[in-house]
N, C-alpha and C. Protein backbone atom coordinates (compact mmCIF):
# COMPACT_ATOMS: atom_id res chain seq x y z
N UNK A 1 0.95 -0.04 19.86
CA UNK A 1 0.18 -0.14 18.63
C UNK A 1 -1.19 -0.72 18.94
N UNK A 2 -2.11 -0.02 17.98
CA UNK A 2 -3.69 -0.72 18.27
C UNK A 2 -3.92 -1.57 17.15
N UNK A 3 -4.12 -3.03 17.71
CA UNK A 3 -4.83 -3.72 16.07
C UNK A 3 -5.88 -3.60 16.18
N UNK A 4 -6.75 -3.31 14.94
CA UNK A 4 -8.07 -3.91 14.27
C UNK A 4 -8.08 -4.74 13.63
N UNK A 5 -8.21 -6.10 13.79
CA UNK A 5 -8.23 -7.14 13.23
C UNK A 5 -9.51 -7.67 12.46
N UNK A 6 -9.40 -7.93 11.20
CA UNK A 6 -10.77 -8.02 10.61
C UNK A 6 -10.82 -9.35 9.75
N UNK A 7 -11.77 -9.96 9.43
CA UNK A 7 -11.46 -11.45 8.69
C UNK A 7 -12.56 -11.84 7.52
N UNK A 8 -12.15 -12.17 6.87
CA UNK A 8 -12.74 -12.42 5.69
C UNK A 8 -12.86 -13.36 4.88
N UNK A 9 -13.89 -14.60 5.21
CA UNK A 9 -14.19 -15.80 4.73
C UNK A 9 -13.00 -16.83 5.87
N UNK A 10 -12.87 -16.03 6.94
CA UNK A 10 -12.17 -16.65 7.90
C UNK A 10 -12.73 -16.43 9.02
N UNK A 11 -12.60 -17.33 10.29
CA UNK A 11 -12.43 -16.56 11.36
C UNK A 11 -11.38 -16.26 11.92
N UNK A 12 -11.17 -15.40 12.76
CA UNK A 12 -9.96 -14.92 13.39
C UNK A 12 -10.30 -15.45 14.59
N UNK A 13 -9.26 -16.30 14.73
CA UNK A 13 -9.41 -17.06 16.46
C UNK A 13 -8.27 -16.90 16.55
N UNK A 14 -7.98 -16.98 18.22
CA UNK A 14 -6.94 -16.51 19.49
C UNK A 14 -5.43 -16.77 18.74
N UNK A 15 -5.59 -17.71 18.07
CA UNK A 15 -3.95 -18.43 17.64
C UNK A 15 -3.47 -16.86 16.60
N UNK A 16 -4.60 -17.11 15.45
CA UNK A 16 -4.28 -16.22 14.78
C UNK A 16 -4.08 -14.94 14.74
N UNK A 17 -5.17 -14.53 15.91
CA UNK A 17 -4.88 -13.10 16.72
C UNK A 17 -3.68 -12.76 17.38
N UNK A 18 -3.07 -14.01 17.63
CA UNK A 18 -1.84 -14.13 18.56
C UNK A 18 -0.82 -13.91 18.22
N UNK A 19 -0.55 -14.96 16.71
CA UNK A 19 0.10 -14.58 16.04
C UNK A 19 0.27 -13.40 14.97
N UNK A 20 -0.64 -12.69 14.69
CA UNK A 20 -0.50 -11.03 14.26
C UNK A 20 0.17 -10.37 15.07
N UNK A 21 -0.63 -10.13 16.20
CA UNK A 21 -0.17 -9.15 17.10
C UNK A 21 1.70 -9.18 17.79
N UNK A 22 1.71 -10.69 17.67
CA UNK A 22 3.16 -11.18 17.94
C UNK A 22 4.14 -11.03 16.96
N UNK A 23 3.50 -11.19 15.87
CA UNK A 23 4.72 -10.55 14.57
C UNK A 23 4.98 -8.80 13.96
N UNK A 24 3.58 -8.63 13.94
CA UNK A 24 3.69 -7.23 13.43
C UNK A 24 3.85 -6.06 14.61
N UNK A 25 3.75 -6.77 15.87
CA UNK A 25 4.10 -6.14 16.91
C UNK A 25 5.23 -5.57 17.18
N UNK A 26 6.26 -7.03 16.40
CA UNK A 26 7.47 -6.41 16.24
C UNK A 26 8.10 -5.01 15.55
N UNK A 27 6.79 -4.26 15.15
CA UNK A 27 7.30 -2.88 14.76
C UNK A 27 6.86 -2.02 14.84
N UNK A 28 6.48 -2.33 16.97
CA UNK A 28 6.41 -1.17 17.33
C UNK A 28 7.26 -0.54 17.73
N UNK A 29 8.16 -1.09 17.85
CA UNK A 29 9.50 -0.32 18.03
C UNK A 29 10.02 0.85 17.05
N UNK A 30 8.98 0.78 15.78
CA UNK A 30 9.12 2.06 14.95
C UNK A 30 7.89 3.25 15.01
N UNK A 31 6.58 2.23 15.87
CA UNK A 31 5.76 3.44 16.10
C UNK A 31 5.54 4.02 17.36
N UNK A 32 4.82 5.23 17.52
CA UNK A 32 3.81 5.72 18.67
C UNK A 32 3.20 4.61 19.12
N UNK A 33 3.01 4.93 20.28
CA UNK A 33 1.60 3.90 21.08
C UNK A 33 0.81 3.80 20.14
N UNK A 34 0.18 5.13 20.11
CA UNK A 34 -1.31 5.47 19.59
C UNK A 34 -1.86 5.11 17.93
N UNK A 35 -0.14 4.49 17.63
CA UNK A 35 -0.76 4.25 16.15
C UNK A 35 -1.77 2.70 15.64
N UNK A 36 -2.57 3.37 15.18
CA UNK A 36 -3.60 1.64 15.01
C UNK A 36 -2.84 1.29 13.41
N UNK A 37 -3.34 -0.46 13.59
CA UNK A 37 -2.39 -0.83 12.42
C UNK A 37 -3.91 -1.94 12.00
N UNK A 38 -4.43 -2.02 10.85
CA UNK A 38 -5.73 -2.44 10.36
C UNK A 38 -5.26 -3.51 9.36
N UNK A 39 -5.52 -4.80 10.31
CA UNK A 39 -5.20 -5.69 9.37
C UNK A 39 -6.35 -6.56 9.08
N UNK A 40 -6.53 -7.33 7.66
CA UNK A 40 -7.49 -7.81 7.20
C UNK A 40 -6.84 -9.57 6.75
N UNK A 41 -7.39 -10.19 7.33
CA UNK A 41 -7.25 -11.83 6.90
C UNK A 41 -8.55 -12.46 5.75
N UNK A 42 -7.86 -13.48 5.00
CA UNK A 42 -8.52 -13.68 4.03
C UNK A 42 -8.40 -15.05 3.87
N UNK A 43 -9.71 -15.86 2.63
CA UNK A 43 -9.13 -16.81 2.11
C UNK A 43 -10.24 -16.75 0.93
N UNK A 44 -9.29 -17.58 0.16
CA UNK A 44 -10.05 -17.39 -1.06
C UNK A 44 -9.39 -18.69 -1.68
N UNK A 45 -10.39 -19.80 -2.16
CA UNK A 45 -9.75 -21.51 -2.47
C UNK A 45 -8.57 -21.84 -1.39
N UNK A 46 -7.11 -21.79 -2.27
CA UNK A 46 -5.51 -21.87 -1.41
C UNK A 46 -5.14 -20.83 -0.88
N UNK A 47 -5.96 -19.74 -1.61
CA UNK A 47 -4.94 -18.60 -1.16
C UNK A 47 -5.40 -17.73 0.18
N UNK A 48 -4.60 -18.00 0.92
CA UNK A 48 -4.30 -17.08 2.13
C UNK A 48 -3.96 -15.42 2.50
N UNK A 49 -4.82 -14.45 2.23
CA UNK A 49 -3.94 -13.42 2.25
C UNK A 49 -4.02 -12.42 3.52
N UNK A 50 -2.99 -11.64 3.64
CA UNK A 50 -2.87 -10.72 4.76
C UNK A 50 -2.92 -9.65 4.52
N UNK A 51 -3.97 -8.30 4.66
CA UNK A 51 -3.69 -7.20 4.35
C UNK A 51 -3.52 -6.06 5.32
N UNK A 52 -1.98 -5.87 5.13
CA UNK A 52 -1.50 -4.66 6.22
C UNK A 52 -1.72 -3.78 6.28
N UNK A 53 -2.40 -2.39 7.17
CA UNK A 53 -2.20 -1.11 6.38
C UNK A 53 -2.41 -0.38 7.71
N UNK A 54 -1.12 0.69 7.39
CA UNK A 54 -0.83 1.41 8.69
C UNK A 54 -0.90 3.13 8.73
N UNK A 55 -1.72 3.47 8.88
CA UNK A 55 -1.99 5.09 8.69
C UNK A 55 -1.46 6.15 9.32
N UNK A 56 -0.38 6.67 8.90
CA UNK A 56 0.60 7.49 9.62
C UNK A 56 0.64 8.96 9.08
N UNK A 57 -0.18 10.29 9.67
CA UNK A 57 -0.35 11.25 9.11
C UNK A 57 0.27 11.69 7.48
N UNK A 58 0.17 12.11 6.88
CA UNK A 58 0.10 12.27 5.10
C UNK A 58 0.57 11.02 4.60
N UNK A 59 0.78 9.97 5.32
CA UNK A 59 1.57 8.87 4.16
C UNK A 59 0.39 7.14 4.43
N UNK A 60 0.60 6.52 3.78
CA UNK A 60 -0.15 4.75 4.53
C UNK A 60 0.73 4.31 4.02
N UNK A 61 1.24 3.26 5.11
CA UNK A 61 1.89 2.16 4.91
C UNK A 61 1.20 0.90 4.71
N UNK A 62 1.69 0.33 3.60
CA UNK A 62 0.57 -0.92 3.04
C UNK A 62 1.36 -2.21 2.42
N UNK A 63 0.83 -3.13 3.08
CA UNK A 63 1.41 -4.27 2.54
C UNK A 63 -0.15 -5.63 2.30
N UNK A 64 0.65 -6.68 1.50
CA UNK A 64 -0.58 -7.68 1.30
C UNK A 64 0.28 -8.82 1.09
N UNK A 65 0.09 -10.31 1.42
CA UNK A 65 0.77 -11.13 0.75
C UNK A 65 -0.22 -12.57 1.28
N UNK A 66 0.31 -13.39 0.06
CA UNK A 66 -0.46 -14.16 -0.27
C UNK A 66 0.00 -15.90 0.08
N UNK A 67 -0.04 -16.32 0.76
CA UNK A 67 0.71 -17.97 0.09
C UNK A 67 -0.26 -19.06 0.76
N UNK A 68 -0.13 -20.36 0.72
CA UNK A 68 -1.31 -20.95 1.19
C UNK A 68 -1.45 -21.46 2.58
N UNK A 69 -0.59 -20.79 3.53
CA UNK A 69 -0.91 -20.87 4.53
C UNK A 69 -0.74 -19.46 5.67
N UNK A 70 -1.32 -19.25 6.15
CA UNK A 70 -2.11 -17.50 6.49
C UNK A 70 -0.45 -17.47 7.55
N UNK A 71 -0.10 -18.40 8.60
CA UNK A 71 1.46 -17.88 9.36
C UNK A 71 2.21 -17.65 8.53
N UNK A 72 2.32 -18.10 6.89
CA UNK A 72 3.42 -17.88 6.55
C UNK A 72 3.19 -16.48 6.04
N UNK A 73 2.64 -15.67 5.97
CA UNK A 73 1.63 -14.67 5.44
C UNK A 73 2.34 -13.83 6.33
N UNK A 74 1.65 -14.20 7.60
CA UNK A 74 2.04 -12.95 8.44
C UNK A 74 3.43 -13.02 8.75
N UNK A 75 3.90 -13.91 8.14
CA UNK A 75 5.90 -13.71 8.54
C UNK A 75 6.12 -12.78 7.39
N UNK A 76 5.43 -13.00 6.16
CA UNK A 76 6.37 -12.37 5.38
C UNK A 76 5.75 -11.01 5.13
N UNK A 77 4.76 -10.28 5.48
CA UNK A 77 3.95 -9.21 5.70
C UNK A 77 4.74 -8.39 6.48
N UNK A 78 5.09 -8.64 7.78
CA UNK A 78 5.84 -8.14 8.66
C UNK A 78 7.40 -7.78 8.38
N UNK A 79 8.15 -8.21 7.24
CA UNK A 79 9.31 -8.84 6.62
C UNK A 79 9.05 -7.11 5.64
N UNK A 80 8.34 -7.34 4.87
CA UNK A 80 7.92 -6.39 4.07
C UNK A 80 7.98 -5.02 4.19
N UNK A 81 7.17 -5.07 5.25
CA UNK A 81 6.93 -3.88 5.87
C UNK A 81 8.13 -3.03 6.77
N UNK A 82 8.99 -4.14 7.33
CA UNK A 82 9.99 -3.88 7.70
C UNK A 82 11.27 -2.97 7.21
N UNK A 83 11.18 -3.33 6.10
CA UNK A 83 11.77 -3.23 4.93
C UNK A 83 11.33 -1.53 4.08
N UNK A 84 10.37 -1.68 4.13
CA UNK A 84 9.60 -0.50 3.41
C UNK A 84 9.99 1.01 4.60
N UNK A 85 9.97 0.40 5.69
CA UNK A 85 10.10 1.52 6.26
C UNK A 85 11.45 2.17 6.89
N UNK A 86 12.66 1.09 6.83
CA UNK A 86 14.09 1.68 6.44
C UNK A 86 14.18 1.68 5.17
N UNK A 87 13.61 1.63 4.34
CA UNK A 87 13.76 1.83 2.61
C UNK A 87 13.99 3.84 2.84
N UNK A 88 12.36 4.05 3.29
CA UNK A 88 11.71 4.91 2.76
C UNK A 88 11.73 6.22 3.92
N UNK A 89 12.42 5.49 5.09
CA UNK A 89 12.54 6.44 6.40
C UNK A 89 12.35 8.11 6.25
N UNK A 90 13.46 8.34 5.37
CA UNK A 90 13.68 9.58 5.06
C UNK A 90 12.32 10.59 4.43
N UNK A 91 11.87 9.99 3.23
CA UNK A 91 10.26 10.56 2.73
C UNK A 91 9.41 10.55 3.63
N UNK A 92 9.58 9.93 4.91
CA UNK A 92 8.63 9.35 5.65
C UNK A 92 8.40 10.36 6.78
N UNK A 93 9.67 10.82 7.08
CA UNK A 93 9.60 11.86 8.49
C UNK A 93 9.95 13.02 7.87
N UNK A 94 10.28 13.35 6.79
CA UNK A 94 11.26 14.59 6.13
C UNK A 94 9.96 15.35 6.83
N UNK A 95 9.11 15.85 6.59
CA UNK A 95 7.80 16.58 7.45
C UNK A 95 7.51 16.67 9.16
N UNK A 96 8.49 17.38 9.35
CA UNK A 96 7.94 17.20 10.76
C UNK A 96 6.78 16.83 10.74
N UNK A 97 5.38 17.02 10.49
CA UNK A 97 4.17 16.66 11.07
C UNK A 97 4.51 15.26 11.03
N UNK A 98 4.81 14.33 9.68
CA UNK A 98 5.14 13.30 9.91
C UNK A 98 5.49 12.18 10.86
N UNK A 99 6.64 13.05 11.63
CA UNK A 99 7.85 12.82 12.38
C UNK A 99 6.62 12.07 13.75
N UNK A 100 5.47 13.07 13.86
CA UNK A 100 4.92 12.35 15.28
C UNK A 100 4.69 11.16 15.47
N UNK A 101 4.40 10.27 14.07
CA UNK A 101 3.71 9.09 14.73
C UNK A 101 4.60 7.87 14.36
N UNK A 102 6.12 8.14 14.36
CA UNK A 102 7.41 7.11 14.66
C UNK A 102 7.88 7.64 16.13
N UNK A 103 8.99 6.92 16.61
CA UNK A 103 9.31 6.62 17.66
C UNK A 103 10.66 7.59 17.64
N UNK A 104 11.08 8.22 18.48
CA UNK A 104 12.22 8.74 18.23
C UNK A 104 13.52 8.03 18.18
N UNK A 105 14.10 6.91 18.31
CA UNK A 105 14.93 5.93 18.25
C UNK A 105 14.94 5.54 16.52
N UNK A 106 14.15 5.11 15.82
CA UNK A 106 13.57 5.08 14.68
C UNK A 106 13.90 6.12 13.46
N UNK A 107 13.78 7.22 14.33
CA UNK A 107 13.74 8.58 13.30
C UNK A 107 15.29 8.80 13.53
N UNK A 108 16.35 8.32 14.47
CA UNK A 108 17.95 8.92 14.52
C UNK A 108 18.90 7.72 14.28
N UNK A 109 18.36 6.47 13.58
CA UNK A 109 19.17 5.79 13.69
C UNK A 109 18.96 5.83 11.61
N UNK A 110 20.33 5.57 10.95
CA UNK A 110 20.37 5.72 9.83
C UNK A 110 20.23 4.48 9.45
N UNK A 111 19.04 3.85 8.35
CA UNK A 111 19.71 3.20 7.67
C UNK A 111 20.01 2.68 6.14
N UNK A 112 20.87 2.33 6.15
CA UNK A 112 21.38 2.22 4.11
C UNK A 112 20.53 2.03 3.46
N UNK A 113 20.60 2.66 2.39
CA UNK A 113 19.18 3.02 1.35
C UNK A 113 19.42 1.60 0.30
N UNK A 114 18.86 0.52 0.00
CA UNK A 114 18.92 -0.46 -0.33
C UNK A 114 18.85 0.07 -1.84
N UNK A 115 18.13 0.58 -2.27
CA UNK A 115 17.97 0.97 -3.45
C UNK A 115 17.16 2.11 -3.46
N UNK A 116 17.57 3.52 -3.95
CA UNK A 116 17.34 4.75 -4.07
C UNK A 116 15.99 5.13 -5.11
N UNK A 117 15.03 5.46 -4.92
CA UNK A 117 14.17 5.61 -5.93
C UNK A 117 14.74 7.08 -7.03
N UNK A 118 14.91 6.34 -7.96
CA UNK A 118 15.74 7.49 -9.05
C UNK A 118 14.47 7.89 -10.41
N UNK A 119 13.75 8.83 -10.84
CA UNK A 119 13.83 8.96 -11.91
C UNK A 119 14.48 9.18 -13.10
N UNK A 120 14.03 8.18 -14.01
CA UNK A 120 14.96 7.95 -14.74
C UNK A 120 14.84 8.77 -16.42
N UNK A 121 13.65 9.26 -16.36
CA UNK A 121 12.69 9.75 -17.54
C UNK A 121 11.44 10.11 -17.48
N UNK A 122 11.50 11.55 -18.00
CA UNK A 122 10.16 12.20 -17.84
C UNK A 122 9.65 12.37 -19.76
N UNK A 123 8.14 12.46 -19.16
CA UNK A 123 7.71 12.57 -20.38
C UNK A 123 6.31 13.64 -20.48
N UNK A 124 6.27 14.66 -21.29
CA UNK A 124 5.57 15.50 -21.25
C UNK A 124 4.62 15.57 -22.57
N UNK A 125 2.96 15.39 -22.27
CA UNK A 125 2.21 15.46 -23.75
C UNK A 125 0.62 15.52 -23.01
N UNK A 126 0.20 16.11 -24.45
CA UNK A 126 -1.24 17.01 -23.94
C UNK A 126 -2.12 16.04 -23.92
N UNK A 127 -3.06 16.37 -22.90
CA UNK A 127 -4.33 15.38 -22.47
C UNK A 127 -5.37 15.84 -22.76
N UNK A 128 -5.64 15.02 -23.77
CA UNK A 128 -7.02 15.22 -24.77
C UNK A 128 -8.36 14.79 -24.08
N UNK A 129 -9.39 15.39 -23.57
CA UNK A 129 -10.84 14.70 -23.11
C UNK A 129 -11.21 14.03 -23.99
N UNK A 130 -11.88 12.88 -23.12
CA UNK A 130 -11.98 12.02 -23.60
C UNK A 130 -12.85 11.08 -22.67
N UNK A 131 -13.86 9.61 -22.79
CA UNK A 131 -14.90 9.39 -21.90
C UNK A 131 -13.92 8.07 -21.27
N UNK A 132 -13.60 7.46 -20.29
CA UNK A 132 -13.19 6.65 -19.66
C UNK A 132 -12.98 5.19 -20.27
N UNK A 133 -13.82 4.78 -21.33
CA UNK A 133 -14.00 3.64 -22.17
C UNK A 133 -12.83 3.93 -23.39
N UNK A 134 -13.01 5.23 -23.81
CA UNK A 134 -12.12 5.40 -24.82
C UNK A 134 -11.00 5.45 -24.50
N UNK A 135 -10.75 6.13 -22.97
CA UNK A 135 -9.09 6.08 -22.94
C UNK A 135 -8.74 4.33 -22.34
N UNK A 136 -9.22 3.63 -22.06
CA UNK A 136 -8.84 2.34 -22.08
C UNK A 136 -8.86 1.66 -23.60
N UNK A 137 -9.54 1.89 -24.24
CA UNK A 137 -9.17 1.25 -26.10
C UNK A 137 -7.57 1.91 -26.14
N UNK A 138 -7.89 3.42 -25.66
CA UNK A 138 -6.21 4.15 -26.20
C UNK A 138 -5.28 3.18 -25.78
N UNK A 139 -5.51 3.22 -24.08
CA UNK A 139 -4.36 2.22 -23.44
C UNK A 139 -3.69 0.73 -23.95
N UNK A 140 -5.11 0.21 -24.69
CA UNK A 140 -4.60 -1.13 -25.17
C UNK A 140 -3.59 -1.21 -26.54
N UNK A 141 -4.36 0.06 -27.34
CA UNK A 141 -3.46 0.49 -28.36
C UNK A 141 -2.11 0.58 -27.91
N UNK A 142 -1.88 1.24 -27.22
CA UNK A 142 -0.73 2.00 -26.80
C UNK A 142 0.37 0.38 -26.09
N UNK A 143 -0.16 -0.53 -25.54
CA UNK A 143 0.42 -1.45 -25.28
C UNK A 143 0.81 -1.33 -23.61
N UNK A 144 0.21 -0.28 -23.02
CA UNK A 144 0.72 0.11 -21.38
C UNK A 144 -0.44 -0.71 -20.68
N UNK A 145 0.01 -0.33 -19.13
CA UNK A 145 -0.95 -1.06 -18.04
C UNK A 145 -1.82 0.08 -17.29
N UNK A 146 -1.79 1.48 -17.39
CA UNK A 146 -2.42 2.62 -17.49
C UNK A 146 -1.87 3.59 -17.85
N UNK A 147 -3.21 4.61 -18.38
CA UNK A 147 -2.96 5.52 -18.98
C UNK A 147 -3.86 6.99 -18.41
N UNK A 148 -3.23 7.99 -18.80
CA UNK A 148 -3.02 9.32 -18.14
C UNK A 148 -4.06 10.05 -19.02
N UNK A 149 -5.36 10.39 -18.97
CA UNK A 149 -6.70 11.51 -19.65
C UNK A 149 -7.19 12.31 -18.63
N UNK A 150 -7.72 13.67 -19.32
CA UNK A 150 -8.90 14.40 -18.96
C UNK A 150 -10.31 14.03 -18.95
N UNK A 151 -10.84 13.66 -17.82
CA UNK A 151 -12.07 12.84 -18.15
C UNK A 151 -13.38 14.05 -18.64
N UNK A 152 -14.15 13.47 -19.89
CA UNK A 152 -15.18 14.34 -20.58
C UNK A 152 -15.78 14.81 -19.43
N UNK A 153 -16.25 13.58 -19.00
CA UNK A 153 -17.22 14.11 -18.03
C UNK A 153 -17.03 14.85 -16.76
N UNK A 154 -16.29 14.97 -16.15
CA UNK A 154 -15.86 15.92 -14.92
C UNK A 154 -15.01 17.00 -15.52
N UNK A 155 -14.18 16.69 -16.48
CA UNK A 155 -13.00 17.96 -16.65
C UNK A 155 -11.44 17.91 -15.86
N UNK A 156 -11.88 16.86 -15.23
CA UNK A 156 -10.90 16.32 -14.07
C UNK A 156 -9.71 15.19 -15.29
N UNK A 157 -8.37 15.39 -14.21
CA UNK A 157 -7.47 14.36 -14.55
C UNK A 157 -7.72 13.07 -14.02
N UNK A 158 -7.75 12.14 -14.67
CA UNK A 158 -8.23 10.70 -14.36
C UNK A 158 -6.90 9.72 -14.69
N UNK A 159 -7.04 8.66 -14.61
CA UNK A 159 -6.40 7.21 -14.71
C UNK A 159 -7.09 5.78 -15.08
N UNK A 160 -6.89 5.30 -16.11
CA UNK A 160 -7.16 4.21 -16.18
C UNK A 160 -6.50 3.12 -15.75
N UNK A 161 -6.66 1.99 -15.43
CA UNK A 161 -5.27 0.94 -15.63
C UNK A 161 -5.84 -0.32 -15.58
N UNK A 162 -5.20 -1.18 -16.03
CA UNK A 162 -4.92 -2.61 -16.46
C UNK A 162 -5.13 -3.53 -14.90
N UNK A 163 -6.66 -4.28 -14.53
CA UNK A 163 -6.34 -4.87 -13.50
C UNK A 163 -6.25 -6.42 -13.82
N UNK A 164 -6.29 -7.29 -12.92
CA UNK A 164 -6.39 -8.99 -12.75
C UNK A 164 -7.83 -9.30 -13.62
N UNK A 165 -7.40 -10.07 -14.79
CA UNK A 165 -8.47 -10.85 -14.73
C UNK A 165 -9.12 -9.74 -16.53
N UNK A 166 -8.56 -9.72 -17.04
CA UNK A 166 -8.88 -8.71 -18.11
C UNK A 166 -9.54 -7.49 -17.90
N UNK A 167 -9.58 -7.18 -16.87
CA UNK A 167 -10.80 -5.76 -15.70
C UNK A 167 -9.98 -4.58 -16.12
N UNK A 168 -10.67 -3.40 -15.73
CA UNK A 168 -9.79 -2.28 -15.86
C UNK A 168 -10.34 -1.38 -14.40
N UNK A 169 -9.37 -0.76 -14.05
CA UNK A 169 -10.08 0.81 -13.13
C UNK A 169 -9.99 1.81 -13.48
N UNK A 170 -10.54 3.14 -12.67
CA UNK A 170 -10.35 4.42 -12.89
C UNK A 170 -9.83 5.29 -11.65
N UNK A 171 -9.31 5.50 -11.61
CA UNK A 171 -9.15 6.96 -10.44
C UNK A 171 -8.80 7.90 -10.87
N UNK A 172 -9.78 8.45 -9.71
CA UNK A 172 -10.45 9.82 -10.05
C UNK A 172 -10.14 10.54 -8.99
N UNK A 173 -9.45 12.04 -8.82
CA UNK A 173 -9.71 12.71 -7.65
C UNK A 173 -10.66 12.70 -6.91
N UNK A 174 -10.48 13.11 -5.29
CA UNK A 174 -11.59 13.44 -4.38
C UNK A 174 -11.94 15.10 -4.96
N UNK A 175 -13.34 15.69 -4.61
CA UNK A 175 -13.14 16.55 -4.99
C UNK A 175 -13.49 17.48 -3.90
């Protein structure tokens, strides 16, 4: 595995480098050599955070966690991630193209699906254009944390949603 280690309102010195590479290392045993894994260190007042993110042809693996001291961060980042990827094994390689950038040991060993992602309810209704401001009034009406429009201005399907801090976003296709 390749780290990029990046830091933010921190520095990243040897200990901490040491300890990344020594924890999240532990899963290379699920990747290729060649896979780089881009992690970002933080601080912000107490809070400590770690942001994981591992780019594995059509899918990213992503994790973040927060507590007020940055080792305990990267224990439980690594914990996470661990986790996510016997969760999700199966979605993960079902694509051969996929399949290249795990380890073959990884891809034949089974393991128990902790909890199955099930839909449980679908819901089908027409998407009215509409300008990005308005479908967030809708959303608040509506009582959700985002909501599903045709944006006026592109013609495109968009997203609003509910962030930290009374904020909202949008996403928008690439086009």
């Amino acid at each position: 595995m390749k780290f990029i280690i990046l830091g933010k309102n921190i520095e990243v010195t040897e200990g901490l480098q040491n300890a990344v590479e020594d924890k999240i290392g532990k899963l290379s045993k699920y990747f290729s050599e060649d896979t780089e894994v881009h992690v970002t260190l933080s601080v912000e007042k107490d809070r400590q955070k770690i942001e994981v993110t591992i780019p594995v042809k059509g899918n990213i693996i992503r994790s973040e966690q927060v507590s007020n001291d940055m080792y305990v961060s990267i224990d439980l980042v690594e914990e996470i991630i661990e986790r996510q990827l016997k969760k999700y094994k199966t979605r993960l390689t079902d694509k051969e193209q996929n399949a290249g950038s795990f380890k073959q040991e990884f891809l034949e060993k089974d393991f128990m699906d902790e909890e199955e992602v099930k839909i449980i309810r679908s819901k089908k209704f027409d998407i009215k254009p509409m300008y990005p401001e308005d479908a967030c009034v809708q959303m608040e009406l509506l009582g959700h944390n985002f909501f599903v429009f045709c944006n006026a201005e592109t013609d495109q399907v968009n997203v609003v949603y509910k962030r930290k801090g009374n904020t909202y976003g949008l996403i928008e296709p690439e086009v």
